[in-house]
PDB file of N, CA and C in Angstrom:
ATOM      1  N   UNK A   1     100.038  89.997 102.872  1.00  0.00           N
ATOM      2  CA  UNK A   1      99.721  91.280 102.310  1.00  0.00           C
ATOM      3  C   UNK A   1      98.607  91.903 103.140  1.00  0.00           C
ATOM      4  N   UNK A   2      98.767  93.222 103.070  1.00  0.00           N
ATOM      5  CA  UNK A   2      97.641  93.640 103.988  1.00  0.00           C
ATOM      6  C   UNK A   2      96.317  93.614 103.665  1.00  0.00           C
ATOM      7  N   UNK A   3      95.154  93.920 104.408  1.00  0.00           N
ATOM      8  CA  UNK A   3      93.806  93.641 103.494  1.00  0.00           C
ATOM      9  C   UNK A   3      93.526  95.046 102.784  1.00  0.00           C
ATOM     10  N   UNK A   4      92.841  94.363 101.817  1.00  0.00           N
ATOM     11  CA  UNK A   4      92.562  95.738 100.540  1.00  0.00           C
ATOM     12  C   UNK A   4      91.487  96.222 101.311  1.00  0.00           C
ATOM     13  N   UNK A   5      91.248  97.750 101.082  1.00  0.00           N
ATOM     14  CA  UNK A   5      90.062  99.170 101.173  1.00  0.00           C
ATOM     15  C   UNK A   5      88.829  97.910 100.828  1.00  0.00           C
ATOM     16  N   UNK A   6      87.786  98.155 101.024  1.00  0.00           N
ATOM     17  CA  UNK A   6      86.537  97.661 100.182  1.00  0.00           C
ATOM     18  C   UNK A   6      86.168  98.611  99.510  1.00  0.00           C
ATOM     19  N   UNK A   7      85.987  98.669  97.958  1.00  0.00           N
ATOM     20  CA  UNK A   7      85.633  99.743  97.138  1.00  0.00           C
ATOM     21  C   UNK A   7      84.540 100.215  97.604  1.00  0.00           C
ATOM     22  N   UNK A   8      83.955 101.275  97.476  1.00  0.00           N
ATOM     23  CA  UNK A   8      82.776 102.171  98.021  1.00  0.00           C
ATOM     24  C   UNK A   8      82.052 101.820  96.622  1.00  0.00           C
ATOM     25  N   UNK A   9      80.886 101.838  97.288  1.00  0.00           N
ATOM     26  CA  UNK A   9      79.505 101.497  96.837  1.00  0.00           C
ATOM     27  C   UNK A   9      78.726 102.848  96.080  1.00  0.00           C
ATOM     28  N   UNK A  10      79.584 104.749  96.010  1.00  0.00           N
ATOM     29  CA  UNK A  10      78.986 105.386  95.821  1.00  0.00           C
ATOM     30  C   UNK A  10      78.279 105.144  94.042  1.00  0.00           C
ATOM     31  N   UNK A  11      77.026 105.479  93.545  1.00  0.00           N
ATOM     32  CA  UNK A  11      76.751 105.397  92.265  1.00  0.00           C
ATOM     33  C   UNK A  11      77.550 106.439  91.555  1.00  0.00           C
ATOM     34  N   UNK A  12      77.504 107.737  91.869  1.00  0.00           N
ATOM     35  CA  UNK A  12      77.961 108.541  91.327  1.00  0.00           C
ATOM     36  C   UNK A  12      79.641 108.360  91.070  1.00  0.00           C
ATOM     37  N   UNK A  13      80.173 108.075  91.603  1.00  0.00           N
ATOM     38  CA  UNK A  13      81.833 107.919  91.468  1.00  0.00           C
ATOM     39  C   UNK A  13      82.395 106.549  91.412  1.00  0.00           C
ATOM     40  N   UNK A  14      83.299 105.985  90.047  1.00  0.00           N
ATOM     41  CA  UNK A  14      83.376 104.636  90.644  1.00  0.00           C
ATOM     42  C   UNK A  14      84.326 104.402  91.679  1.00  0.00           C
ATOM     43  N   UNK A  15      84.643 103.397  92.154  1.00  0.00           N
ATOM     44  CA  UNK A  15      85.086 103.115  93.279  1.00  0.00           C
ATOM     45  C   UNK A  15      86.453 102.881  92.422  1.00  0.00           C
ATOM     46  N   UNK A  16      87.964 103.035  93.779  1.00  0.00           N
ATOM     47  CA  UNK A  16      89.159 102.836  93.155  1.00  0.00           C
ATOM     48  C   UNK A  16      88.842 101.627  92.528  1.00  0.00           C
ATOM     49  N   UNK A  17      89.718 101.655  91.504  1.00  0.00           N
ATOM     50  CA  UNK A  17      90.359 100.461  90.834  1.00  0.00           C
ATOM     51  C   UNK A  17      90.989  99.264  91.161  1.00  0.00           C
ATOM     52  N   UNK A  18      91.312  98.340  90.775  1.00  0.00           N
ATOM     53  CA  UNK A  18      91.980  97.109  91.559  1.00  0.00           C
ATOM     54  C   UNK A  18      93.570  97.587  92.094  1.00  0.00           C
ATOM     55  N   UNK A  19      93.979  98.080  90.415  1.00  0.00           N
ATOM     56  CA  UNK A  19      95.330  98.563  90.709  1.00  0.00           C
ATOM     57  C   UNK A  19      95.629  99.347  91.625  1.00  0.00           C
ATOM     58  N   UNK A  20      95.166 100.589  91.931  1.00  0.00           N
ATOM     59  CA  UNK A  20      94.966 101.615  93.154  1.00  0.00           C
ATOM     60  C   UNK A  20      95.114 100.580  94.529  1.00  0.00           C
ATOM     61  N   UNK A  21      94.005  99.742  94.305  1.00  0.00           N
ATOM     62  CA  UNK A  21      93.571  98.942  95.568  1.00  0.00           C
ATOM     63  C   UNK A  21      95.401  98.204  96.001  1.00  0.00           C
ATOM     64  N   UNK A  22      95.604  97.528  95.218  1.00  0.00           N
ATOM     65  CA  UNK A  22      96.849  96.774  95.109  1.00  0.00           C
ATOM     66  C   UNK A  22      98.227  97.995  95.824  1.00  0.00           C
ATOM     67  N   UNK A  23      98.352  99.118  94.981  1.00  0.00           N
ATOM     68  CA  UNK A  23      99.326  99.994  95.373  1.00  0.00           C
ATOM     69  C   UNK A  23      99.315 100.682  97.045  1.00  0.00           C
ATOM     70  N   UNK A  24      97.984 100.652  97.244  1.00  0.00           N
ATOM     71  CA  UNK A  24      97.586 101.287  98.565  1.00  0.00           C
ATOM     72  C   UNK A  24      97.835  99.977  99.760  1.00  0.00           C
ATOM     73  N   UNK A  25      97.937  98.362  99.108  1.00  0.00           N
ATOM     74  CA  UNK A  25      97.830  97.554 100.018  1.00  0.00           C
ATOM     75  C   UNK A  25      98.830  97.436 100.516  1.00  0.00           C
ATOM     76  N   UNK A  26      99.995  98.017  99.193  1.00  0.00           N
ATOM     77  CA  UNK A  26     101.893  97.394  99.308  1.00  0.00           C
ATOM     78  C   UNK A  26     102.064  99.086 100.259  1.00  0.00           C
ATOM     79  N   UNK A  27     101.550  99.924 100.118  1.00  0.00           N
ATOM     80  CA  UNK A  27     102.015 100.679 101.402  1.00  0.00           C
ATOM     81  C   UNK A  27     101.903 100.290 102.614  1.00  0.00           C
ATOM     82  N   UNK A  28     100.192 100.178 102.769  1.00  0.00           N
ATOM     83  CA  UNK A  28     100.095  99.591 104.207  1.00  0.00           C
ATOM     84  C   UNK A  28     100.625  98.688 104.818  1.00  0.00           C
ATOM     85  N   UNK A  29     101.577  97.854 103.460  1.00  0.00           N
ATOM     86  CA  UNK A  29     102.130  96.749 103.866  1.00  0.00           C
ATOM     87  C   UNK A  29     103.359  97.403 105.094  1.00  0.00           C
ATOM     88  N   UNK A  30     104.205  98.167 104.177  1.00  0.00           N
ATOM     89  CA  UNK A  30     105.457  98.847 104.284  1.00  0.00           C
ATOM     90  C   UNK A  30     105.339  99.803 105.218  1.00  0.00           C
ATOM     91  N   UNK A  31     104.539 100.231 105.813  1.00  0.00           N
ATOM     92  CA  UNK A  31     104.501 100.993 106.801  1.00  0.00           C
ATOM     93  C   UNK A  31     104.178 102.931 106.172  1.00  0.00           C
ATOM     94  N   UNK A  32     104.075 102.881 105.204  1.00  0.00           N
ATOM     95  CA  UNK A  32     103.837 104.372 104.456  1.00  0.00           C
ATOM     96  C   UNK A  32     102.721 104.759 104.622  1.00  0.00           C
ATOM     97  N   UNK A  33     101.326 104.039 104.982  1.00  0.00           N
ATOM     98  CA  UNK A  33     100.260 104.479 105.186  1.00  0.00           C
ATOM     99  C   UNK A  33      99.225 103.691 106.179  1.00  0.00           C
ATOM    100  N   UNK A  34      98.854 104.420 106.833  1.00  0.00           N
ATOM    101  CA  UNK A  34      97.720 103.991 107.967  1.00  0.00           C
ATOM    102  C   UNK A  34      96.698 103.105 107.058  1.00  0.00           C
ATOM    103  N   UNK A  35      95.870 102.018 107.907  1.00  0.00           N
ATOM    104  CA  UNK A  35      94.929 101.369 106.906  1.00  0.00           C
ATOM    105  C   UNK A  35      93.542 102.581 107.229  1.00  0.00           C
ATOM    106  N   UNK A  36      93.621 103.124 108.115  1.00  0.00           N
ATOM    107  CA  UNK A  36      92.499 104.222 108.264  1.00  0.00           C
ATOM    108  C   UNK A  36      92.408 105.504 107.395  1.00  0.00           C
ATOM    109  N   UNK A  37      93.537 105.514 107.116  1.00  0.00           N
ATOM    110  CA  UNK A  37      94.129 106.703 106.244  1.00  0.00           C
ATOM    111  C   UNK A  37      93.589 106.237 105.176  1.00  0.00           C
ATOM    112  N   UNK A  38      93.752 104.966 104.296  1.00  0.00           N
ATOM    113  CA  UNK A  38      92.986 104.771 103.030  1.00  0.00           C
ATOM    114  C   UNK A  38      91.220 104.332 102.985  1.00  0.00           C
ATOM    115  N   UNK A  39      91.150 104.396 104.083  1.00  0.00           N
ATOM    116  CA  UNK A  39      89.701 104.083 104.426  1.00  0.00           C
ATOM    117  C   UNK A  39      88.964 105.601 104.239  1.00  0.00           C
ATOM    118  N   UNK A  40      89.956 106.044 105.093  1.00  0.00           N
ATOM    119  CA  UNK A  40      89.226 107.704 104.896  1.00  0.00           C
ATOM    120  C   UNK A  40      89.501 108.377 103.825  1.00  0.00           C
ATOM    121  N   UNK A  41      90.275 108.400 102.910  1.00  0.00           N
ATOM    122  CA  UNK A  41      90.928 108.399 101.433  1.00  0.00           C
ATOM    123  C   UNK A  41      89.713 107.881 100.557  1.00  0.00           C
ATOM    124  N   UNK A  42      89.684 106.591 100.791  1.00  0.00           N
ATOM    125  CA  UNK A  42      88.634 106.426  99.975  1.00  0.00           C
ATOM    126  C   UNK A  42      87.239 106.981 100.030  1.00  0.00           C
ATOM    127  N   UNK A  43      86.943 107.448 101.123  1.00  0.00           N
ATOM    128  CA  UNK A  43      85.453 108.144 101.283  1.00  0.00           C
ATOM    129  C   UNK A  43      85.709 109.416 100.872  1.00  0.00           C
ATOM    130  N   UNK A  44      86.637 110.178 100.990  1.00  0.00           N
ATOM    131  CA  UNK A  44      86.890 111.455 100.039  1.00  0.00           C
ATOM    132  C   UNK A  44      86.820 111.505  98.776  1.00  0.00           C
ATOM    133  N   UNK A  45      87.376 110.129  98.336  1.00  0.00           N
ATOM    134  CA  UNK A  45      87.158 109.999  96.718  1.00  0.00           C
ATOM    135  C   UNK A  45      85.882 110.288  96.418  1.00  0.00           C
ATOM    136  N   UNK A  46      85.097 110.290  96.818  1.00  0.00           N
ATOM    137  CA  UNK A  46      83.776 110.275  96.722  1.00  0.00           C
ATOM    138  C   UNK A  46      83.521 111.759  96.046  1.00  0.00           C
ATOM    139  N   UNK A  47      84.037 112.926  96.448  1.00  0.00           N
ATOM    140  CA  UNK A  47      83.853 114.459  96.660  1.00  0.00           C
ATOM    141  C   UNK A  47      84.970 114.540  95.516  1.00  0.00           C
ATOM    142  N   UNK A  48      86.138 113.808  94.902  1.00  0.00           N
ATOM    143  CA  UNK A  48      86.719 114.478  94.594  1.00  0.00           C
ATOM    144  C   UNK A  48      86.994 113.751  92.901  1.00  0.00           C
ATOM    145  N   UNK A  49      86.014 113.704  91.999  1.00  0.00           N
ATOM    146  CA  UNK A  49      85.836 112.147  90.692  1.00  0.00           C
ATOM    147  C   UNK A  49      87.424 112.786  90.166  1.00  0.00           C
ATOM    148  N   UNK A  50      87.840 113.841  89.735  1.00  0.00           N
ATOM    149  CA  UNK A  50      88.750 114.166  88.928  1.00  0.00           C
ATOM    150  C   UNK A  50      90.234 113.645  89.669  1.00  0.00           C
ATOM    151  N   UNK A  51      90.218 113.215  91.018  1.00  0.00           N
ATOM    152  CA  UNK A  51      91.696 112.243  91.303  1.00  0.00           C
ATOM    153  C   UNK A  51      91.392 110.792  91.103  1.00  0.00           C
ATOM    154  N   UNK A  52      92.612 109.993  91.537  1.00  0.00           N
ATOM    155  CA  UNK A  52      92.893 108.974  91.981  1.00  0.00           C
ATOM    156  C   UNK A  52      93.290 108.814  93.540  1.00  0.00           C
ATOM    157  N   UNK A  53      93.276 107.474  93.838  1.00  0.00           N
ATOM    158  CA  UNK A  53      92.820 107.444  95.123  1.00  0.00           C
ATOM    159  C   UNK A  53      94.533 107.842  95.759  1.00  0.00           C
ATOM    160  N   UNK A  54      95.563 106.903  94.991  1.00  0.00           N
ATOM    161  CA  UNK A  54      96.777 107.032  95.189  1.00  0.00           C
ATOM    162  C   UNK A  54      96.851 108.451  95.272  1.00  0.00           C
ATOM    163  N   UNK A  55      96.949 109.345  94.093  1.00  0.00           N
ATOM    164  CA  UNK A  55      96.826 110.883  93.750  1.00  0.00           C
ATOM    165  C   UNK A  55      96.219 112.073  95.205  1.00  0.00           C
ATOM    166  N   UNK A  56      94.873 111.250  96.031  1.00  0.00           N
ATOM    167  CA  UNK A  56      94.099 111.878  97.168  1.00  0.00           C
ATOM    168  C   UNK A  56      95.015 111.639  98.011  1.00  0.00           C
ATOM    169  N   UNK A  57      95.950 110.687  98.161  1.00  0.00           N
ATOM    170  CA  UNK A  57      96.286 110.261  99.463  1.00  0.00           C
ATOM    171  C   UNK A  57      97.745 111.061  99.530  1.00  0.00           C
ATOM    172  N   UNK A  58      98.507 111.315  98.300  1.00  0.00           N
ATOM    173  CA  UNK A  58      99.576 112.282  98.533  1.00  0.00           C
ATOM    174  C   UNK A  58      98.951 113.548  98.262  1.00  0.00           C
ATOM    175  N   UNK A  59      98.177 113.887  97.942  1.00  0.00           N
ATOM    176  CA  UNK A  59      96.924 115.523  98.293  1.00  0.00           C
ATOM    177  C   UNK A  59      96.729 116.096  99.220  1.00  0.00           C
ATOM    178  N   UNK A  60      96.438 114.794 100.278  1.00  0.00           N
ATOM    179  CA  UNK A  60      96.601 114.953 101.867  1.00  0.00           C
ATOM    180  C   UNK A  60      97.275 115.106 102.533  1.00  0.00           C
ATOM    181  N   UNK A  61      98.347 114.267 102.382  1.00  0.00           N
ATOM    182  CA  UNK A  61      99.949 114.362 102.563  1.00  0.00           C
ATOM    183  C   UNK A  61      99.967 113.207 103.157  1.00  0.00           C
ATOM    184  N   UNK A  62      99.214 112.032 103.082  1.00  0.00           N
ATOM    185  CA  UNK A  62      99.337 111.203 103.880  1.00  0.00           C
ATOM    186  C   UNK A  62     100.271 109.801 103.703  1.00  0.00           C
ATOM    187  N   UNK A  63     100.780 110.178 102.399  1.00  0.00           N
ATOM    188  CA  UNK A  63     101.885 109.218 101.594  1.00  0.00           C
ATOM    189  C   UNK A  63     102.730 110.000 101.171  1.00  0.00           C
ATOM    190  N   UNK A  64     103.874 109.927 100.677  1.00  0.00           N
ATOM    191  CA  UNK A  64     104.966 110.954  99.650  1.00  0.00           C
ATOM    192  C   UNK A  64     104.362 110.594  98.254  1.00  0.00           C
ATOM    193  N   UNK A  65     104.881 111.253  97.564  1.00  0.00           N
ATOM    194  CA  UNK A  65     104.911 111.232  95.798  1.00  0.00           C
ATOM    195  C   UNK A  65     105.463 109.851  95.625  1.00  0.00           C
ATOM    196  N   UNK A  66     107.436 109.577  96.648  1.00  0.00           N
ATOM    197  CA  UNK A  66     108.071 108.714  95.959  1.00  0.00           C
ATOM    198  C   UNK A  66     107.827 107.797  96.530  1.00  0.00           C
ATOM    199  N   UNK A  67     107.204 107.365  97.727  1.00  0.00           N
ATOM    200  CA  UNK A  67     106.243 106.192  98.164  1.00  0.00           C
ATOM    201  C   UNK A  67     105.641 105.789  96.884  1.00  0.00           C
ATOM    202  N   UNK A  68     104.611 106.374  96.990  1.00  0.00           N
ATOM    203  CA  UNK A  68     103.397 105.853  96.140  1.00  0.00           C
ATOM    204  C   UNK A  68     103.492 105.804  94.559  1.00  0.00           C
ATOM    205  N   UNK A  69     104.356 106.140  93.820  1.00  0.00           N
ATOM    206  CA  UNK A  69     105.619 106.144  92.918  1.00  0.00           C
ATOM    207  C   UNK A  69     105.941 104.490  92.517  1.00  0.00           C
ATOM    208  N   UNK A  70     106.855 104.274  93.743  1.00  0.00           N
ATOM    209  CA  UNK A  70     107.604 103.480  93.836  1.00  0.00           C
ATOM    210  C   UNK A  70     106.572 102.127  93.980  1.00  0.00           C
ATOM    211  N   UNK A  71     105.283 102.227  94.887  1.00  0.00           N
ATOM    212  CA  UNK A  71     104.736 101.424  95.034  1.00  0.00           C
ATOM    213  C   UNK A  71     104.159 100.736  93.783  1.00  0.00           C
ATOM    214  N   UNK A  72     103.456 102.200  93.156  1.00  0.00           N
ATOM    215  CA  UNK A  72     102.598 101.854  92.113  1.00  0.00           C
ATOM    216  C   UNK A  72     103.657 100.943  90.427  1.00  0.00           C
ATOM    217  N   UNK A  73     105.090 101.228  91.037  1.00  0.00           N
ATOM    218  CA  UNK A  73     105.770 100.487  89.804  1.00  0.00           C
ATOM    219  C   UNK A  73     106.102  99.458  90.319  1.00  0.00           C
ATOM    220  N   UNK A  74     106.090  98.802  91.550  1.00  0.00           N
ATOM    221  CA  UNK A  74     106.529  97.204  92.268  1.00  0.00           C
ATOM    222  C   UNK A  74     105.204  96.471  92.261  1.00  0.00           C
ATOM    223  N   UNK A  75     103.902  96.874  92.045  1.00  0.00           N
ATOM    224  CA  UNK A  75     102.785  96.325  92.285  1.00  0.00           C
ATOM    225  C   UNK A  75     102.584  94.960  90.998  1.00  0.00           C
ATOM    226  N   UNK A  76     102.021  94.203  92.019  1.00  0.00           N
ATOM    227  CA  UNK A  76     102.105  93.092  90.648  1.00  0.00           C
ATOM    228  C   UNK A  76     101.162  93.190  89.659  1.00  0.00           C
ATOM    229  N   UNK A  77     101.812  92.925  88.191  1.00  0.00           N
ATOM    230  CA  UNK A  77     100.935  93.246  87.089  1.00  0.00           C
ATOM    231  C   UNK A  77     100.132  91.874  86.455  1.00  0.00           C
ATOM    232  N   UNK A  78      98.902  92.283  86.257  1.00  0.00           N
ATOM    233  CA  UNK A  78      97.939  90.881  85.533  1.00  0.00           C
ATOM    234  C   UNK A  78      98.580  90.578  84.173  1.00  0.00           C
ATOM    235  N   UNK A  79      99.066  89.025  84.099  1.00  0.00           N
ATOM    236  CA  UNK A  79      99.128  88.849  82.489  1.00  0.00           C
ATOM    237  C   UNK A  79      98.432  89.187  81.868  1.00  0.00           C
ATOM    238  N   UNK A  80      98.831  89.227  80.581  1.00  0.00           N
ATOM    239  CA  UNK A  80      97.709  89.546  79.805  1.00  0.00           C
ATOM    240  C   UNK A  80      97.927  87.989  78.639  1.00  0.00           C
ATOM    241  N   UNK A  81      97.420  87.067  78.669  1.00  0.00           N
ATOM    242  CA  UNK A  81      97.168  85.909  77.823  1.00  0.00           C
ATOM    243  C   UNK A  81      97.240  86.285  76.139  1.00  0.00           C
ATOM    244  N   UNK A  82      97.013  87.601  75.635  1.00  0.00           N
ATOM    245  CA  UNK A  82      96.744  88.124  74.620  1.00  0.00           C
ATOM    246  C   UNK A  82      98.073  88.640  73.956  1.00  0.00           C
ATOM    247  N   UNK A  83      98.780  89.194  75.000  1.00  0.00           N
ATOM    248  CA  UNK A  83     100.227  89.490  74.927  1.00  0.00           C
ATOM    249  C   UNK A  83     101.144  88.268  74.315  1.00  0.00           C
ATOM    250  N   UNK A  84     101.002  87.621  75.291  1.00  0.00           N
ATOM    251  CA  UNK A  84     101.945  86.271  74.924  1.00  0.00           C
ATOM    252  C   UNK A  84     102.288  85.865  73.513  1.00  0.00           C
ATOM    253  N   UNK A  85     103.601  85.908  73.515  1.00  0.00           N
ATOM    254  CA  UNK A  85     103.860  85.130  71.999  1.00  0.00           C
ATOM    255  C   UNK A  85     104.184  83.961  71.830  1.00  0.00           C
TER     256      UNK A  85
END
């Protein structure tokens, strides 16, 4: 898998999410997005609290909708132990 963004350190904005992190990794995996592209994605997040990072990166145009779509529903999901019956 490719290596994840390192969340940004800004105080004011939190840094993407794991999940984000995860969806952005299965692109870079796949060839849909530059790893610089989410590097620089993520430092925009910074300027922009009301998106998501996925959300900035088709803003830019630097992913499609049905990329990052598609990614964000193949991404692997955390059990939840609580769920379980």
């Amino acid at each position: 898998m490719a290596a994840l963004p390192q969340p940004t350190s800004e105080p004011s904005r939190p840094a993407a999410d794991n999940a984000e992190l995860q969806v952005c990794a299965l692109l870079a995996e796949r060839g849909r997005v530059k790893q610089e592209d989410v590097v620089r994605a993520e430092r925009l997040l910074a300027e922009a609290p009301e998106t998501s990072l996925t959300a900035l990166l088709v803003r830019l145009g630097l992913v499609s909708e049905r990329s990052a779509t598609i990614s964000e529903t193949e991404r692997p999901v955390a059990s939840c132990t609580a769920c379980r019956t």
